[in-house]
C-alpha atoms as a PDB file:
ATOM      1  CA  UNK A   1    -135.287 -76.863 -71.536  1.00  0.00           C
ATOM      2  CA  UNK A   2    -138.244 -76.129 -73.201  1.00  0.00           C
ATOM      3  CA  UNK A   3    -139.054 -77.567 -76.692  1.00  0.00           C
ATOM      4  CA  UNK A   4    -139.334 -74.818 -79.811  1.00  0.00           C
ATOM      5  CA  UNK A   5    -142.200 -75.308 -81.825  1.00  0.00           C
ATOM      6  CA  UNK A   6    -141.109 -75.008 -85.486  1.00  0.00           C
ATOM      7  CA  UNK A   7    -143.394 -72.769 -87.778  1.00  0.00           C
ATOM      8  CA  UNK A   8    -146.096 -74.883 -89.676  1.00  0.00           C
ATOM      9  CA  UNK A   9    -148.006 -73.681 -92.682  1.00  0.00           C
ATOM     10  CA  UNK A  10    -151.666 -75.214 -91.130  1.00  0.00           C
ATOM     11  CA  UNK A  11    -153.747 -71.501 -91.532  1.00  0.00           C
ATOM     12  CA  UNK A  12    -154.482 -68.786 -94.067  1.00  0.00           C
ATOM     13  CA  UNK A  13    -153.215 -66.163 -92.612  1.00  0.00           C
ATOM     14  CA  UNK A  14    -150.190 -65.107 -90.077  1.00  0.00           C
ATOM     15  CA  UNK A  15    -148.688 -62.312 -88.091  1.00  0.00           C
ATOM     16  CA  UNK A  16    -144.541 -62.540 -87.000  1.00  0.00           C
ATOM     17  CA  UNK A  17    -143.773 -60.197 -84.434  1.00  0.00           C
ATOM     18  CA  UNK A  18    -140.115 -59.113 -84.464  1.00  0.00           C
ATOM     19  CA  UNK A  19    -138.755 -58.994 -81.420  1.00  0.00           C
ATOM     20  CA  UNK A  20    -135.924 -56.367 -80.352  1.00  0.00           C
ATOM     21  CA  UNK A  21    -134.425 -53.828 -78.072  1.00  0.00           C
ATOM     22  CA  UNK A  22    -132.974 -50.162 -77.643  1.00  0.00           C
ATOM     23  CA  UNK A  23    -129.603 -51.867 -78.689  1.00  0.00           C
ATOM     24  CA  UNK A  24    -131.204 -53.842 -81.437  1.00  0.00           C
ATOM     25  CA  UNK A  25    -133.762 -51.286 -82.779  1.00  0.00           C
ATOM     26  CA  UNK A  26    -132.104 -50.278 -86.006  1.00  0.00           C
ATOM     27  CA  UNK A  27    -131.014 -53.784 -87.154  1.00  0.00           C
ATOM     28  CA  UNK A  28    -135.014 -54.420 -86.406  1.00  0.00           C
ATOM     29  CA  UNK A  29    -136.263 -51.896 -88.103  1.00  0.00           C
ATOM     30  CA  UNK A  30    -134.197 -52.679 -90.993  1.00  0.00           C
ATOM     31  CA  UNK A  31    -135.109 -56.364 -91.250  1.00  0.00           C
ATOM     32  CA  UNK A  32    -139.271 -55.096 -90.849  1.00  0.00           C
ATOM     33  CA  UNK A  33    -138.688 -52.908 -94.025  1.00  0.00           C
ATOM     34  CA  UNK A  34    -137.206 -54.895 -95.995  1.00  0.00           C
ATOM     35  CA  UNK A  35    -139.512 -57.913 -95.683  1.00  0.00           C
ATOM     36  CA  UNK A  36    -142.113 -55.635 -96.563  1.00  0.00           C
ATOM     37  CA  UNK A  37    -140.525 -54.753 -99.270  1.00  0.00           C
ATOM     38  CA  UNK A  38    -138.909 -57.692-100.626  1.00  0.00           C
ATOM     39  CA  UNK A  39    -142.492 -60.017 -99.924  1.00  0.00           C
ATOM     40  CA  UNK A  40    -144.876 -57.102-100.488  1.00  0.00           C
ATOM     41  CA  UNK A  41    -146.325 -57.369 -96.752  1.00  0.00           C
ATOM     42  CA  UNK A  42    -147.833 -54.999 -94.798  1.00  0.00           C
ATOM     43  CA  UNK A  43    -145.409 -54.014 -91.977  1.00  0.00           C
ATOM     44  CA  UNK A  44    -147.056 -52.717 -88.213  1.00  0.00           C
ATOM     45  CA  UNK A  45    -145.416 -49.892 -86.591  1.00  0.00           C
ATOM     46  CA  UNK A  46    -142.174 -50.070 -84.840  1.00  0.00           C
ATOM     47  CA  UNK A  47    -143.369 -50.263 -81.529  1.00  0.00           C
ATOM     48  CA  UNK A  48    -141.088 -49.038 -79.133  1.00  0.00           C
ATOM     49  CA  UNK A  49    -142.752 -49.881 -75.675  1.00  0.00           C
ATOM     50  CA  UNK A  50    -144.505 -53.025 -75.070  1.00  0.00           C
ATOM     51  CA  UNK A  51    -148.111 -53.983 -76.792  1.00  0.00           C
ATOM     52  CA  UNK A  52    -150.452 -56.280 -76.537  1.00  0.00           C
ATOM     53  CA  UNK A  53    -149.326 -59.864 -75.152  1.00  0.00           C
ATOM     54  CA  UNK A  54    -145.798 -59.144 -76.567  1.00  0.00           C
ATOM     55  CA  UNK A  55    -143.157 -58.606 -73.413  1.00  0.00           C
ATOM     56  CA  UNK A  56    -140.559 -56.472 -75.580  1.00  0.00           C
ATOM     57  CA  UNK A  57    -140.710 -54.077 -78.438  1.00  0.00           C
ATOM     58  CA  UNK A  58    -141.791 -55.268 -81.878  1.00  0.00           C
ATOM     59  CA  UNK A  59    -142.710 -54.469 -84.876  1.00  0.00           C
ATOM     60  CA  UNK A  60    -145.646 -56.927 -86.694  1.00  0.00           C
ATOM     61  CA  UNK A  61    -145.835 -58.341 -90.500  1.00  0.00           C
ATOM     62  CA  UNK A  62    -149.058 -59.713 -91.797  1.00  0.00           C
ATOM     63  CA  UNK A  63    -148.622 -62.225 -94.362  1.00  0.00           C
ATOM     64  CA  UNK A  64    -150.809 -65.334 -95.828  1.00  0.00           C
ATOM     65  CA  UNK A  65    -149.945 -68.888 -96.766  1.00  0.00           C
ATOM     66  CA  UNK A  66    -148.762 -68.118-100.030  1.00  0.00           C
ATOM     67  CA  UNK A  67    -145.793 -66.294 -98.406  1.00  0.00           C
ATOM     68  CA  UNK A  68    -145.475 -68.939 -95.153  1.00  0.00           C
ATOM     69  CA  UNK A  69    -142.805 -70.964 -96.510  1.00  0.00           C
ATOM     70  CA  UNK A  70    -140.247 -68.576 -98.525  1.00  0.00           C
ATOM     71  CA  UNK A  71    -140.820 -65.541 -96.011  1.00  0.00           C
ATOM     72  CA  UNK A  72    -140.174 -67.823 -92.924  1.00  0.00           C
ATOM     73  CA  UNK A  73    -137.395 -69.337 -94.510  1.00  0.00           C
ATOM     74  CA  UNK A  74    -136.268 -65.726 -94.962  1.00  0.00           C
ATOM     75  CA  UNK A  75    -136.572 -64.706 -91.486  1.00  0.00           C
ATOM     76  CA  UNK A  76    -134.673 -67.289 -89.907  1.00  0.00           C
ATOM     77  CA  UNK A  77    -131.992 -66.774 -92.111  1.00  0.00           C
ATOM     78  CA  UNK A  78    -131.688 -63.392 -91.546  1.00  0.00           C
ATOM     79  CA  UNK A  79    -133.206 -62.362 -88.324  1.00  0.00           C
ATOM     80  CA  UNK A  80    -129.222 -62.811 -86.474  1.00  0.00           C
ATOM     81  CA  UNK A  81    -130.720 -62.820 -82.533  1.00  0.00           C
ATOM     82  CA  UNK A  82    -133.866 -61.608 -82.881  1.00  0.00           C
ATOM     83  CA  UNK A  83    -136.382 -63.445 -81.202  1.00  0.00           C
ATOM     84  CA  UNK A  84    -139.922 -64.397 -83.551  1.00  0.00           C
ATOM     85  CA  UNK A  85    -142.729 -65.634 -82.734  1.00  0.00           C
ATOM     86  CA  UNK A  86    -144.959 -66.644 -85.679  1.00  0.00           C
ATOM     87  CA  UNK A  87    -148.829 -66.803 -84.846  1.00  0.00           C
ATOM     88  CA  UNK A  88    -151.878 -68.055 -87.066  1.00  0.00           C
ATOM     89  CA  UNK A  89    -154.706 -65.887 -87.186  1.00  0.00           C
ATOM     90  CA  UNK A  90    -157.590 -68.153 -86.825  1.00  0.00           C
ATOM     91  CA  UNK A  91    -160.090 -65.843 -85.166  1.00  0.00           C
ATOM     92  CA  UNK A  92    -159.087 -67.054 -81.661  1.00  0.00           C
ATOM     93  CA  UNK A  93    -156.350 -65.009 -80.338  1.00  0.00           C
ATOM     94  CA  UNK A  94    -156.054 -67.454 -76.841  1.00  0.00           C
ATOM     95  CA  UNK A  95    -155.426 -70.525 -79.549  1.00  0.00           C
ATOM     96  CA  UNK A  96    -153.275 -68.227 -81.370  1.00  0.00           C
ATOM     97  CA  UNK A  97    -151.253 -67.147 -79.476  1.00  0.00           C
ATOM     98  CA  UNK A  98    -150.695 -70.077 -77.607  1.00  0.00           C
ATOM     99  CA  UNK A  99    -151.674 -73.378 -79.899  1.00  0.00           C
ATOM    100  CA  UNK A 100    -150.909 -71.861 -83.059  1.00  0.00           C
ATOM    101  CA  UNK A 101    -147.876 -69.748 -81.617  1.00  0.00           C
ATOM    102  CA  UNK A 102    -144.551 -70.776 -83.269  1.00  0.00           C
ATOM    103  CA  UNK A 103    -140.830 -69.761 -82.378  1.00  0.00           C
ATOM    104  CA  UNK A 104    -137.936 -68.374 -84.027  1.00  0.00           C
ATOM    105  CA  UNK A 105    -135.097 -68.123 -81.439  1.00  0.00           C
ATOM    106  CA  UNK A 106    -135.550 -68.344 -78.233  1.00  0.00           C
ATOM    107  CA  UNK A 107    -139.384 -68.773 -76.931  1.00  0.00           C
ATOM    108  CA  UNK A 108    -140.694 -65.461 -74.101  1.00  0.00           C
ATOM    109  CA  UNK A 109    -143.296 -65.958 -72.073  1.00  0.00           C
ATOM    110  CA  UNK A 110    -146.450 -63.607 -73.240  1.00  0.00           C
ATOM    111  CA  UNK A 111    -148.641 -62.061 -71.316  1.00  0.00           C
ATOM    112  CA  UNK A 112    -152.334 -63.646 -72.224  1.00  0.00           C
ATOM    113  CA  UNK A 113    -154.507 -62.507 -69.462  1.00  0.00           C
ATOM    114  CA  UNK A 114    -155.507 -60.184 -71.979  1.00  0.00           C
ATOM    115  CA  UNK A 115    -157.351 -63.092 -74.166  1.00  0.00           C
ATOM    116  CA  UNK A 116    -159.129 -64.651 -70.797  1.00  0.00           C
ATOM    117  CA  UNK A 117    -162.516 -64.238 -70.275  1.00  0.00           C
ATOM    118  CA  UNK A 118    -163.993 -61.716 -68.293  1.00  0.00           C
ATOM    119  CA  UNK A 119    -161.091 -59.337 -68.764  1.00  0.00           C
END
């Protein structure tokens, strides 16, 4: 089995992608507003199809260090299933996304062909 990589606070700023299906959608949704809300973050769309390197729906929060350790706190405790992967954003979105990647739940496998070069 494949070790988790627990969220560190190394970077000034982050994204979490919530992860979620049709079945799962309005818990998700729910969870995305009120973090926004609750941390004053800006909240992506609710993505219904899949974007980006991200192989199921999400929704993405941008927040900064300030927030890393009280809002990922938060998620874990109340993100029930949902799957959350926690990225820096150092200007490198191959690192990110793979380096600087971090799991809540269960790890999926992203597509980064996307951050290759020549692509």
């Amino acid at each position: 089995m494949k070790e988790i990589k627990r969220p560190v606070n190394s970077h000034k700023a982050y994204h979490a992608h919530i992860y979620f299906e049709k079945e799962t959608l309005s818990f998700a949704t729910a969870l995305c507003e009120q973090a926004g809300k609750k941390f004053g973050l800006k909240v992506g769309r609710i993505h219904q199809k899949m974007v980006g390197p991200h192989p199921k729906w999400s929704c993405q929060i941008t927040f900064g260090a300030q927030h890393f350790d009280e809002f990922v706190t938060w998620l874990e405790l109340n993100r029930e299933s949902l799957t959350v992967l926690i990225h820096a954003l150092s200007g490198n979105d191959l690192e990110d996304h793979t380096i600087y990647a971090y799991w809540l739940g269960d790890s999926v496998e992203l597509d980064l062909s996307m951050f290759e070069p020549n692509k």
